[in-house]
PDB file of N, CA and C in Angstrom:
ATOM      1  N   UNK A   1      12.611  72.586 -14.789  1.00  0.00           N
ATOM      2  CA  UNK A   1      13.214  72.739 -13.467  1.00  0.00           C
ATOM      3  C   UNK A   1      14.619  72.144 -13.485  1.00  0.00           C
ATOM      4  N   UNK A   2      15.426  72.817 -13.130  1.00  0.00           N
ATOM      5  CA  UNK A   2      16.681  72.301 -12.887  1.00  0.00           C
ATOM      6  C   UNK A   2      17.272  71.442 -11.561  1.00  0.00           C
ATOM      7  N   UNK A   3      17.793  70.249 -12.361  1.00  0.00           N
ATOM      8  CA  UNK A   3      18.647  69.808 -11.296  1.00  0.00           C
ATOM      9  C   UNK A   3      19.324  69.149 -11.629  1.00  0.00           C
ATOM     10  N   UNK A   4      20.714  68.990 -10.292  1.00  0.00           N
ATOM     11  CA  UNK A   4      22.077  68.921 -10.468  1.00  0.00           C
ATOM     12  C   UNK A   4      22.382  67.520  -9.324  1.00  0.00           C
ATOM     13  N   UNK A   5      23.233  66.799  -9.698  1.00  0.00           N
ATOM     14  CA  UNK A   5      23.227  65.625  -8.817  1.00  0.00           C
ATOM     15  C   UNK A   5      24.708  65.201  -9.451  1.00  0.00           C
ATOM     16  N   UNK A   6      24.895  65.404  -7.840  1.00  0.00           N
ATOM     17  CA  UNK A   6      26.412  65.639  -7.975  1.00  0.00           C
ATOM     18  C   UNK A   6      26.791  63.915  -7.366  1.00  0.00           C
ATOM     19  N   UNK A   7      28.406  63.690  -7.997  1.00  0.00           N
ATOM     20  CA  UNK A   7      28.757  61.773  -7.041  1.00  0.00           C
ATOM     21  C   UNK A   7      30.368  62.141  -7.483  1.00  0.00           C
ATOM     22  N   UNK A   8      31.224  61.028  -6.772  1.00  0.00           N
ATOM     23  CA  UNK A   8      31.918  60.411  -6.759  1.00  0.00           C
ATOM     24  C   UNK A   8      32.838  61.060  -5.683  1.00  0.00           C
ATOM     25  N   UNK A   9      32.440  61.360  -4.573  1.00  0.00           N
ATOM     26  CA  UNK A   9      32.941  61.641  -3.677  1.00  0.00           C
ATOM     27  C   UNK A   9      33.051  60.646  -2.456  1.00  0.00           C
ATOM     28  N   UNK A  10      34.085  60.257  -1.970  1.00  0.00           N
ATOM     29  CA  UNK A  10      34.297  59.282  -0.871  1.00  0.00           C
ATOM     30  C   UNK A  10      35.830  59.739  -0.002  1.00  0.00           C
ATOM     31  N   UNK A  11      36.196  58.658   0.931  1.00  0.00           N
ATOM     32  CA  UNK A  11      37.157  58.754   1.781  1.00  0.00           C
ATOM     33  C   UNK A  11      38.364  58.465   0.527  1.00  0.00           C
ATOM     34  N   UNK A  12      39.294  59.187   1.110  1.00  0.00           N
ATOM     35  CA  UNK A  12      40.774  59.086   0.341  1.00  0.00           C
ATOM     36  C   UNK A  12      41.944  59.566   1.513  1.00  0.00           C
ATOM     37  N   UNK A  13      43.337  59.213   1.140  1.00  0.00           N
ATOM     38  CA  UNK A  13      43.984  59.638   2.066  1.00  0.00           C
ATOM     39  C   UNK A  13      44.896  60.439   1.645  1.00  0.00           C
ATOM     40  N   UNK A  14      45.819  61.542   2.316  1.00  0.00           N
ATOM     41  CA  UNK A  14      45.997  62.682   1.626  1.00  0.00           C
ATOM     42  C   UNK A  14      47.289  62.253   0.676  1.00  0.00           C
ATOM     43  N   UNK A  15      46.866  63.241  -0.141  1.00  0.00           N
ATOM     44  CA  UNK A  15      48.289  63.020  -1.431  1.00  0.00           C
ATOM     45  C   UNK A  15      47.276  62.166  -2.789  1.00  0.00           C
ATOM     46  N   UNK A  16      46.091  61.424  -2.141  1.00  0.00           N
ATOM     47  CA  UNK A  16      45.045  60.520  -2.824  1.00  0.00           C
ATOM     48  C   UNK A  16      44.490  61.737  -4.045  1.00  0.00           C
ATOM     49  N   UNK A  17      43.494  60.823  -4.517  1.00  0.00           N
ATOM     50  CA  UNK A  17      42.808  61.911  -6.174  1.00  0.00           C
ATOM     51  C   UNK A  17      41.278  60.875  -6.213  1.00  0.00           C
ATOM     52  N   UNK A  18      40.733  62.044  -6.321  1.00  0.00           N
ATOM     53  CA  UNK A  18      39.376  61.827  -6.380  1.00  0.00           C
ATOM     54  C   UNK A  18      38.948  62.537  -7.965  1.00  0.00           C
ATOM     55  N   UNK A  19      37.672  62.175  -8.440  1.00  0.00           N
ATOM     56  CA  UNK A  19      37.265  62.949  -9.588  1.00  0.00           C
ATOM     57  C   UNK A  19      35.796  62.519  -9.375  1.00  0.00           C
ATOM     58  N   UNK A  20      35.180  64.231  -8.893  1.00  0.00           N
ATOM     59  CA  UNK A  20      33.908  64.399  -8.953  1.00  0.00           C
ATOM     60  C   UNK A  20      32.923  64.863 -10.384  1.00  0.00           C
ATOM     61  N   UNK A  21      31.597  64.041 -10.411  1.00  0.00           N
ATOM     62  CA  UNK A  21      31.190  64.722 -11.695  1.00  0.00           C
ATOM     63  C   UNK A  21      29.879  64.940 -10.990  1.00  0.00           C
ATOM     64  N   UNK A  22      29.212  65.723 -12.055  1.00  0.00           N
ATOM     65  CA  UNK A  22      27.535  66.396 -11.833  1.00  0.00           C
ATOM     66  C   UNK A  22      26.980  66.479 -13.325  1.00  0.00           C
ATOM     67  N   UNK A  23      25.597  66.202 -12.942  1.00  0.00           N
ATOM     68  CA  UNK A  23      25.188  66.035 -14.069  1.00  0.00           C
ATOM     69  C   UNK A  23      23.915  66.865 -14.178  1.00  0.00           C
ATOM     70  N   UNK A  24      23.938  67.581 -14.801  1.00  0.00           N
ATOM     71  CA  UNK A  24      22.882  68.869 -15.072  1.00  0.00           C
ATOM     72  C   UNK A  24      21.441  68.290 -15.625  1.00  0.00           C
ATOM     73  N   UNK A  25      20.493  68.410 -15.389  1.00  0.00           N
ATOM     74  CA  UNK A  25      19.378  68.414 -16.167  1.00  0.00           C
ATOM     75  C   UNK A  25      18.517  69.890 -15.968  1.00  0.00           C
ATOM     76  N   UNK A  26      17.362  69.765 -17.196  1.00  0.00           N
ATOM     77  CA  UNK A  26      16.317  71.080 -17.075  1.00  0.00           C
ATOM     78  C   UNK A  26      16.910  72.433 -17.323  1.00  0.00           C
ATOM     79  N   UNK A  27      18.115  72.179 -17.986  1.00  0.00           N
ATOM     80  CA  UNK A  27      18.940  73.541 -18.390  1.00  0.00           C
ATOM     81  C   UNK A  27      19.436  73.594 -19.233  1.00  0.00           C
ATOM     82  N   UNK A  28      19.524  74.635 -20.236  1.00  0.00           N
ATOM     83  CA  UNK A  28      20.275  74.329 -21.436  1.00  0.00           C
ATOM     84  C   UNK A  28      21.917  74.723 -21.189  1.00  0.00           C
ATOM     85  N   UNK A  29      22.363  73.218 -20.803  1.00  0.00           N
ATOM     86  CA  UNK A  29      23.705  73.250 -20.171  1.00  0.00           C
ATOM     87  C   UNK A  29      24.802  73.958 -20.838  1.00  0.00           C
ATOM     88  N   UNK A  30      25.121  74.092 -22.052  1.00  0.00           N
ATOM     89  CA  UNK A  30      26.521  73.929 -23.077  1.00  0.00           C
ATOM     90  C   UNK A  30      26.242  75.413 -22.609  1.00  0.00           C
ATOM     91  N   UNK A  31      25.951  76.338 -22.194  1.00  0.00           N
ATOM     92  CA  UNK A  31      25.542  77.921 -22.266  1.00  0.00           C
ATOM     93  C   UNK A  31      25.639  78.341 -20.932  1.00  0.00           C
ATOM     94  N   UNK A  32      25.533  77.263 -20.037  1.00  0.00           N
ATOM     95  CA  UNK A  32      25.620  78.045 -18.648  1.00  0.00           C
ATOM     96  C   UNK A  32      27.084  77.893 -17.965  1.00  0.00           C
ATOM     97  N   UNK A  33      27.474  78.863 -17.195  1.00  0.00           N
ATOM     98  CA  UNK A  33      28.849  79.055 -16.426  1.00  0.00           C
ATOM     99  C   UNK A  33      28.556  77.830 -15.427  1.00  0.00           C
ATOM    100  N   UNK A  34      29.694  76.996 -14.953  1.00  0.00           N
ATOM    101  CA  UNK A  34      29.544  75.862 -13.760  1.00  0.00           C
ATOM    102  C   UNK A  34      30.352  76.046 -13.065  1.00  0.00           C
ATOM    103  N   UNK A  35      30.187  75.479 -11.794  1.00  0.00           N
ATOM    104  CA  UNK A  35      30.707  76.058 -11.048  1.00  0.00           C
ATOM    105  C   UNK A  35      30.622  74.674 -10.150  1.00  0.00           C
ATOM    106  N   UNK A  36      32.438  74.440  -9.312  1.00  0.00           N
ATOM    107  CA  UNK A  36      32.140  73.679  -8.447  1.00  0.00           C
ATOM    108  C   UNK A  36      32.151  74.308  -6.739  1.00  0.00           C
ATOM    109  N   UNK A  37      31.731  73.958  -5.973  1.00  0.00           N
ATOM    110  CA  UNK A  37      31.751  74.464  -4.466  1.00  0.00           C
ATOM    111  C   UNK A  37      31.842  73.212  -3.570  1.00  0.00           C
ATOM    112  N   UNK A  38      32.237  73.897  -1.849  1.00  0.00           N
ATOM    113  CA  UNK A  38      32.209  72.989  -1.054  1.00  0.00           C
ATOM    114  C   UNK A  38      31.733  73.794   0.196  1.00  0.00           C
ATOM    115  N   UNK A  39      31.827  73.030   0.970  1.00  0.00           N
ATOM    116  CA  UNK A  39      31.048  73.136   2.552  1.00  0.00           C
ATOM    117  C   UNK A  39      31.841  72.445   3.585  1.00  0.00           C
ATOM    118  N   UNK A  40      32.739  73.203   4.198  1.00  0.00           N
ATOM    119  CA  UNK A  40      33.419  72.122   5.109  1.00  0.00           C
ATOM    120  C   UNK A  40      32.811  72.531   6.552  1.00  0.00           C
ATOM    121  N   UNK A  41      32.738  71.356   7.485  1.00  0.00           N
ATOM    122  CA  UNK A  41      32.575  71.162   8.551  1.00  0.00           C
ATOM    123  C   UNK A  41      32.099  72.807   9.325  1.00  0.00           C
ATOM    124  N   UNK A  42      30.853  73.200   9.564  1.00  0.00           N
ATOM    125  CA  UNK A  42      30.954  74.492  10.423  1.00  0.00           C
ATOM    126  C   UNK A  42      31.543  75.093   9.741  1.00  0.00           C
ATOM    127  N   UNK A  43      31.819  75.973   8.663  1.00  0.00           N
ATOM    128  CA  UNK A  43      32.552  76.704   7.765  1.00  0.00           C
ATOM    129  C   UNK A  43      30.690  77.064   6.196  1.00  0.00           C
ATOM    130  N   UNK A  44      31.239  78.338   6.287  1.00  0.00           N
ATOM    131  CA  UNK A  44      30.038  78.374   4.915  1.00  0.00           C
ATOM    132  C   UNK A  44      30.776  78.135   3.273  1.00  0.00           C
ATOM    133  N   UNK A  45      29.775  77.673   2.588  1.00  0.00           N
ATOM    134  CA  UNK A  45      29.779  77.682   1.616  1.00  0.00           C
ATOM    135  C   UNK A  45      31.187  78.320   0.488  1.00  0.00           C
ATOM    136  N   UNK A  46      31.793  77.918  -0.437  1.00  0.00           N
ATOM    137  CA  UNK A  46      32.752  78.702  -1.040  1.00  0.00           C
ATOM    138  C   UNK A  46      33.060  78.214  -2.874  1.00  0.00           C
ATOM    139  N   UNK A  47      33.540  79.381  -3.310  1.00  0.00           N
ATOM    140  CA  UNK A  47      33.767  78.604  -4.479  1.00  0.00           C
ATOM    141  C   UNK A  47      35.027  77.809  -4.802  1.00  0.00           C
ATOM    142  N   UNK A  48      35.173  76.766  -5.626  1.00  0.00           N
ATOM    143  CA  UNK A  48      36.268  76.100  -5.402  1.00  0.00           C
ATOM    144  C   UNK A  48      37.230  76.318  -6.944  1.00  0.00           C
ATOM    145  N   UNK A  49      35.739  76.374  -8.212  1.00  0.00           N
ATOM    146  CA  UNK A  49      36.047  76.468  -9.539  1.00  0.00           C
ATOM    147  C   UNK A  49      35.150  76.785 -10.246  1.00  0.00           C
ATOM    148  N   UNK A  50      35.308  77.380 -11.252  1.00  0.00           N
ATOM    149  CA  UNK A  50      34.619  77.646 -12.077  1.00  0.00           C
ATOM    150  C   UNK A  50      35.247  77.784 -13.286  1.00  0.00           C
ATOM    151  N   UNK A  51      33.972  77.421 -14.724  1.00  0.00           N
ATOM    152  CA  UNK A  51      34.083  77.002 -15.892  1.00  0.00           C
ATOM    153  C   UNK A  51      33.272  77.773 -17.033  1.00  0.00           C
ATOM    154  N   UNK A  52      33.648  78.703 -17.774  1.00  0.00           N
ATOM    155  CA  UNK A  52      32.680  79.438 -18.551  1.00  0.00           C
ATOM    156  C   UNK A  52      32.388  78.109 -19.758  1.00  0.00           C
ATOM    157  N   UNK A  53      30.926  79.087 -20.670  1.00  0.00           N
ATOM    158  CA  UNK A  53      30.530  77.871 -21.492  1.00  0.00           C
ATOM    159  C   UNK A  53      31.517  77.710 -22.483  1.00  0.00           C
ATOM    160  N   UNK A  54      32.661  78.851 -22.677  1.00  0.00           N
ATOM    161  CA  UNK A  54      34.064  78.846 -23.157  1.00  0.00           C
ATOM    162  C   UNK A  54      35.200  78.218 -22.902  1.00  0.00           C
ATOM    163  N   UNK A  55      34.734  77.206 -21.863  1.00  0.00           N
ATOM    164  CA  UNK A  55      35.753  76.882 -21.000  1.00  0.00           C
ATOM    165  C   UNK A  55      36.914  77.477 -21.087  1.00  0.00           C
ATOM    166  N   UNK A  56      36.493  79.143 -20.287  1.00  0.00           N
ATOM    167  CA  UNK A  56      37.759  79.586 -19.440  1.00  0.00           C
ATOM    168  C   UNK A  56      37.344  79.100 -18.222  1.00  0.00           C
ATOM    169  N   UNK A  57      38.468  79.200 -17.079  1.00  0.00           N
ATOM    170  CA  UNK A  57      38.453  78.694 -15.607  1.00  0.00           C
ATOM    171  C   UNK A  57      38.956  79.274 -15.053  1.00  0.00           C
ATOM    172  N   UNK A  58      38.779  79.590 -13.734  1.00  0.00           N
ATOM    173  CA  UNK A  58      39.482  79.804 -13.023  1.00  0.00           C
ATOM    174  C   UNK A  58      39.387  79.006 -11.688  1.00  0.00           C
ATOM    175  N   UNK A  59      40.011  79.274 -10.179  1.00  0.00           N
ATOM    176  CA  UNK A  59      40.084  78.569  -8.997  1.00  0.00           C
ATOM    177  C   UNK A  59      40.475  79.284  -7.920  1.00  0.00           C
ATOM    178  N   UNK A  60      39.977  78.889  -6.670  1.00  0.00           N
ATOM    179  CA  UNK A  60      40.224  79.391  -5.808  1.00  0.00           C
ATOM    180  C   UNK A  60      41.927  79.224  -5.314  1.00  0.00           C
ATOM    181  N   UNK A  61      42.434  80.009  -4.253  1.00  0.00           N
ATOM    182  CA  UNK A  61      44.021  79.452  -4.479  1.00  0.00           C
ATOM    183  C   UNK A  61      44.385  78.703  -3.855  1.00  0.00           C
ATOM    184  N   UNK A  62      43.254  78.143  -2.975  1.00  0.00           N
ATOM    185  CA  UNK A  62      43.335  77.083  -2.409  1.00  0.00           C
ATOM    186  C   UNK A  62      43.645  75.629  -3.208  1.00  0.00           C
ATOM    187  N   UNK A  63      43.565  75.914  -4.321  1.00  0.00           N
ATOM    188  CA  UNK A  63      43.528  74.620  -4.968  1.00  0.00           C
ATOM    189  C   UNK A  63      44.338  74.695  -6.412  1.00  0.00           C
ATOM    190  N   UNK A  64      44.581  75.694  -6.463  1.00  0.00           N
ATOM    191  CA  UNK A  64      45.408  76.109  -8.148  1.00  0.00           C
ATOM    192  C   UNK A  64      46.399  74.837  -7.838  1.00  0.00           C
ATOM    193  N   UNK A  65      46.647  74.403  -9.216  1.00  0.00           N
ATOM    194  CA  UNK A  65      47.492  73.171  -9.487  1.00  0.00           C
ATOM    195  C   UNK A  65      47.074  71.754  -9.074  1.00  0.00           C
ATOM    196  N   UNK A  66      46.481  71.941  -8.133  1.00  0.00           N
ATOM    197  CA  UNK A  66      45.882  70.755  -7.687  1.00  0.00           C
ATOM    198  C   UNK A  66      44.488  70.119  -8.254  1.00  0.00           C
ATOM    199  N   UNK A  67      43.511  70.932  -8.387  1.00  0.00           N
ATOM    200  CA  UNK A  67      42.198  70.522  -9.050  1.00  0.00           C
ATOM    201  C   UNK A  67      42.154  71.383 -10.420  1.00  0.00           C
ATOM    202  N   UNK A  68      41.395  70.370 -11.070  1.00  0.00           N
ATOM    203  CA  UNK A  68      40.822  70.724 -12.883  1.00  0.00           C
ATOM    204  C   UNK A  68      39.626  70.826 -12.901  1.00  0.00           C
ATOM    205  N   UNK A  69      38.980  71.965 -13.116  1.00  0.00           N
ATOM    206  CA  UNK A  69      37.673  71.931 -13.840  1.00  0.00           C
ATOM    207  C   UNK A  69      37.490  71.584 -15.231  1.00  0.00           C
ATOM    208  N   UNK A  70      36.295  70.436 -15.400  1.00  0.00           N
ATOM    209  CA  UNK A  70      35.998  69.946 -17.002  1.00  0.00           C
ATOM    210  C   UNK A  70      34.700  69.840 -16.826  1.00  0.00           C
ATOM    211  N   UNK A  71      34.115  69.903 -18.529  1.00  0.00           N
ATOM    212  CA  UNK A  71      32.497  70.083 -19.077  1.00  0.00           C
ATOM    213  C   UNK A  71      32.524  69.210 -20.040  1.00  0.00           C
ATOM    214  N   UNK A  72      31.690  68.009 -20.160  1.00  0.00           N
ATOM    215  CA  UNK A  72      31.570  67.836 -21.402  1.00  0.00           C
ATOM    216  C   UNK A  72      30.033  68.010 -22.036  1.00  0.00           C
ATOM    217  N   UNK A  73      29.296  69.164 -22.535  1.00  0.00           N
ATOM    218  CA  UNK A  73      28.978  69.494 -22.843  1.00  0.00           C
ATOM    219  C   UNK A  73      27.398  68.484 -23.711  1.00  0.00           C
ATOM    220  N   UNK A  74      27.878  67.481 -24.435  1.00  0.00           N
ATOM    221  CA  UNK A  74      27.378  65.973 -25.196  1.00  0.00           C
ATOM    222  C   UNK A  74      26.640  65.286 -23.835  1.00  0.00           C
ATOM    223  N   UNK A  75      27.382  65.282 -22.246  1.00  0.00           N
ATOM    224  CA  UNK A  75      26.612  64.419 -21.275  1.00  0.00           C
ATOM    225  C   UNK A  75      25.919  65.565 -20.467  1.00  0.00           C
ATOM    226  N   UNK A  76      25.923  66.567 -20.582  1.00  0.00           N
ATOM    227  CA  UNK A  76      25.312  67.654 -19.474  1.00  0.00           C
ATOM    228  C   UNK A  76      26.103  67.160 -18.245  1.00  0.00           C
ATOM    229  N   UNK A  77      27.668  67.186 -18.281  1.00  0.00           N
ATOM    230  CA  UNK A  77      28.201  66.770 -17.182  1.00  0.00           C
ATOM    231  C   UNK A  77      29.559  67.741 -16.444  1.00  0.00           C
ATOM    232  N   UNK A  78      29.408  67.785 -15.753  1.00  0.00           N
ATOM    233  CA  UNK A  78      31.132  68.883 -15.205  1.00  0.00           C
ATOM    234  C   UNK A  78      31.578  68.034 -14.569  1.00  0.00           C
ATOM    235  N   UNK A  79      32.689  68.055 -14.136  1.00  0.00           N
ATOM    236  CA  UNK A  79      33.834  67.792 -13.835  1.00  0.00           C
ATOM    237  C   UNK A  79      34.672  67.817 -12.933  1.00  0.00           C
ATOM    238  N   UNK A  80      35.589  67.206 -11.875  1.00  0.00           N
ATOM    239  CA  UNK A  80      36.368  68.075 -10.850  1.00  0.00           C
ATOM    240  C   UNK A  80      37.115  66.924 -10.373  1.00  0.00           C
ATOM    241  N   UNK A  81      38.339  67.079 -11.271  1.00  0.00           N
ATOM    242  CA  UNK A  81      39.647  66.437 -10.814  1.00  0.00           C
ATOM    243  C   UNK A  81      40.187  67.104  -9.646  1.00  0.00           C
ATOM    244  N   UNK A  82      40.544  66.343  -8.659  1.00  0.00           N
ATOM    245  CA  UNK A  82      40.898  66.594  -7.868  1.00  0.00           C
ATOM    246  C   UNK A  82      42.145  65.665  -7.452  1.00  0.00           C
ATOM    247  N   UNK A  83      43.472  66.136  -6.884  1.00  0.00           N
ATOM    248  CA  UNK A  83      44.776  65.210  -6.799  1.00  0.00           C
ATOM    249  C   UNK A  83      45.503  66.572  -6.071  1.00  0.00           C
ATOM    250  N   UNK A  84      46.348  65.047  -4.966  1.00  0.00           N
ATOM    251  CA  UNK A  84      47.302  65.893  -4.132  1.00  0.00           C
ATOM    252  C   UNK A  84      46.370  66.562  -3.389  1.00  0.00           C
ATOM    253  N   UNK A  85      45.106  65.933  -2.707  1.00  0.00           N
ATOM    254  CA  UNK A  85      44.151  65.998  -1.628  1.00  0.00           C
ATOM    255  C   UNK A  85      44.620  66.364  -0.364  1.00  0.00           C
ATOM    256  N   UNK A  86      44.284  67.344   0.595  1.00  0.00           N
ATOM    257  CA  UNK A  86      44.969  67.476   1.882  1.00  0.00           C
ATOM    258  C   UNK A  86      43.700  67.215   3.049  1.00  0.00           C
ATOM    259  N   UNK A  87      43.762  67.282   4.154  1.00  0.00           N
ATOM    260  CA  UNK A  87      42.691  67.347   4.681  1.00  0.00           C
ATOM    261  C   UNK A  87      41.782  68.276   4.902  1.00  0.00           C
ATOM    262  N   UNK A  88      42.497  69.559   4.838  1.00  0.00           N
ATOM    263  CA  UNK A  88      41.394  70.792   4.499  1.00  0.00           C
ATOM    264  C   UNK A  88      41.166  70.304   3.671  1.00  0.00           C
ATOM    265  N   UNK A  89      40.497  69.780   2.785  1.00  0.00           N
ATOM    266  CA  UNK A  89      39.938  69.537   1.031  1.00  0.00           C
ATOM    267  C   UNK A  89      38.413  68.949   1.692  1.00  0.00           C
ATOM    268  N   UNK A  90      38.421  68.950   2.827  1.00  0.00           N
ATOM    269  CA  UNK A  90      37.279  67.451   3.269  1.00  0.00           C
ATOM    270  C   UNK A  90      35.788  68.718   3.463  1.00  0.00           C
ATOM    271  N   UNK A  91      35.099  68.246   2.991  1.00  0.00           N
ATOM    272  CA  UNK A  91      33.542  68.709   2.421  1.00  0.00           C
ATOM    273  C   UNK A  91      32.862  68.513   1.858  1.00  0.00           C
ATOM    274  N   UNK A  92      31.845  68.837   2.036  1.00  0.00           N
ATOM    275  CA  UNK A  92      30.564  68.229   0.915  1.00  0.00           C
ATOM    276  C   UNK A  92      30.970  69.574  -0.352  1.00  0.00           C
ATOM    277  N   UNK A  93      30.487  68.675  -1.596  1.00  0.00           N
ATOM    278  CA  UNK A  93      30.864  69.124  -2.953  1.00  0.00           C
ATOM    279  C   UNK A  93      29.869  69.303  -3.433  1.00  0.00           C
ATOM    280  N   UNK A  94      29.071  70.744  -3.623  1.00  0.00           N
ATOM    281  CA  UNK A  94      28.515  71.196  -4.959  1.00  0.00           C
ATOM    282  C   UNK A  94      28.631  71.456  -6.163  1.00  0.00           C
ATOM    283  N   UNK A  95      27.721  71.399  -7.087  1.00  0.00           N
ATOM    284  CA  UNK A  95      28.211  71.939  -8.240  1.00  0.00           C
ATOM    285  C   UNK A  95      26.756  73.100  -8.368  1.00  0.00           C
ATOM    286  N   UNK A  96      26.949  74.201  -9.138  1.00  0.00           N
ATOM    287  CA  UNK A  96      26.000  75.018  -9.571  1.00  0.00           C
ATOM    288  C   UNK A  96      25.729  75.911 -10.576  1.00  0.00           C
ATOM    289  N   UNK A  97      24.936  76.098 -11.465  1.00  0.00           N
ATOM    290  CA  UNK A  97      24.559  76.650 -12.824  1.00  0.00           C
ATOM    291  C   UNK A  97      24.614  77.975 -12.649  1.00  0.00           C
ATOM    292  N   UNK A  98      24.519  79.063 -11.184  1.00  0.00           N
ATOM    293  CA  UNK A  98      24.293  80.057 -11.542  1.00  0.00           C
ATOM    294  C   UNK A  98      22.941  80.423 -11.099  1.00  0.00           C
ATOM    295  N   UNK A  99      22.139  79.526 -10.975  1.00  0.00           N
ATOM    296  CA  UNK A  99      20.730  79.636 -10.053  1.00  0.00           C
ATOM    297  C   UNK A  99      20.811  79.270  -9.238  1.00  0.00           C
ATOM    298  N   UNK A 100      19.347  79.050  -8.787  1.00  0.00           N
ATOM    299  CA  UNK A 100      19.511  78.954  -6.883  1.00  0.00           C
ATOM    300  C   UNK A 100      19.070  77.413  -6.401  1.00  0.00           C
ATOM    301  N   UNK A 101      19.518  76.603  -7.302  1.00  0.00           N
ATOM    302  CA  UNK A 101      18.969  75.752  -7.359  1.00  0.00           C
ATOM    303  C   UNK A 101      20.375  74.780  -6.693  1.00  0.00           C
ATOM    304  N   UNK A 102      20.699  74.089  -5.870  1.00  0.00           N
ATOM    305  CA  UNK A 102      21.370  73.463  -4.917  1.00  0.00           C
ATOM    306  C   UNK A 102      21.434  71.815  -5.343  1.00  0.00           C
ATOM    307  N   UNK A 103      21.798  70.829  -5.420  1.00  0.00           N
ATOM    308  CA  UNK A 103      22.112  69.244  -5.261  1.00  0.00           C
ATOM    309  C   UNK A 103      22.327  68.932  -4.092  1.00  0.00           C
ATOM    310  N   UNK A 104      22.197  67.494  -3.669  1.00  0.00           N
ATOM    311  CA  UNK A 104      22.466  67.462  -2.648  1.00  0.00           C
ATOM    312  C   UNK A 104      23.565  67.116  -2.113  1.00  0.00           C
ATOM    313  N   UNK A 105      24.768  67.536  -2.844  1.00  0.00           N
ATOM    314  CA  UNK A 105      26.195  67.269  -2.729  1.00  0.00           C
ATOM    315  C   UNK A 105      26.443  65.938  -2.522  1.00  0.00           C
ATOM    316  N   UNK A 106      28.057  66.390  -2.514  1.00  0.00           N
ATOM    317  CA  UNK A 106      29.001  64.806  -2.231  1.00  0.00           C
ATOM    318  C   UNK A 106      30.058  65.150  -1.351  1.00  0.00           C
ATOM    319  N   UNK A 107      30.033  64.328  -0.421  1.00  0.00           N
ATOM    320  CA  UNK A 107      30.930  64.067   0.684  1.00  0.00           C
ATOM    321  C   UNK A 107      32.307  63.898  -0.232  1.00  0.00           C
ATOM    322  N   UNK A 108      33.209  64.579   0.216  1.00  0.00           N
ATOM    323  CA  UNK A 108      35.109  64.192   0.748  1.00  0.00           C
ATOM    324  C   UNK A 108      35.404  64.217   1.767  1.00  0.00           C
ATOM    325  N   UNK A 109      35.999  63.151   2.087  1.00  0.00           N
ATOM    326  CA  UNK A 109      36.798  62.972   3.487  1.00  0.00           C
ATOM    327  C   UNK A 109      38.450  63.022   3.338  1.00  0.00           C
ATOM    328  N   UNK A 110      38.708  63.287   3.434  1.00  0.00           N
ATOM    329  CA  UNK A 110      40.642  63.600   3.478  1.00  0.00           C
ATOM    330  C   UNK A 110      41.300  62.602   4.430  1.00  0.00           C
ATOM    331  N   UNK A 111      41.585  61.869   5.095  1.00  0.00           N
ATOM    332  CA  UNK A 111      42.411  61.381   6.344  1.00  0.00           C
ATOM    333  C   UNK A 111      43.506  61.659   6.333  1.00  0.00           C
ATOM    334  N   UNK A 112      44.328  61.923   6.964  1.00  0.00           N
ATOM    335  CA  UNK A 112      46.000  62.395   7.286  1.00  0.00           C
ATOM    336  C   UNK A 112      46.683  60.965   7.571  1.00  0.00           C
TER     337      UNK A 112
END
């Protein structure tokens, strides 16, 4: 069974840098596409990044230049630099394998 347990999400103030990680279990990680997401306030679900097991990437354009997707592959862990934070940025943070299988995210808060 898979699961994903995502941290290092807290209050920052904008222009601030956060770096979220997740840590995969019950999957044979180095092989699966990752993917980070968020959830802001009354707003659904979206993708923010994503990471093939090739690490190609891409991002939403909400965030090009600003956030990095990384895998290291050895911890079953992804990645999500995040810098030059605005307050749209503020949401709970998923990460996901590609199944339907959910974490129970991590809070960002942005303050202006």
């Amino acid at each position: 069974q898979v699961q994903l347990v995502e941290s290092g999400g807290g209050l920052v103030q904008a222009g601030g840098s956060l770096r979220l990680s997740c840590v995969a279990s019950g999957t044979i990680f180095s092989i699966r596409p990752m993917g980070w997401y968020r959830q802001p306030p009354g707003k659904p679900r979206e993708l923010v990044a994503r990471i093939t097991s090739g690490r190609n990437t891409n991002y939403a354009d909400s965030v090009k230049g600003r956030f990095t997707i990384s895998r290291d592959n050895a911890k079953n862990t992804v990645y999500l630099q995040m810098n030059s934070l605005k307050p749209e940025d503020t949401a709970v943070y998923y990460c996901n394998d590609g199944s339907t299988t959910w974490g129970q995210g991590t809070q960002v808060t942005v303050s202006s």
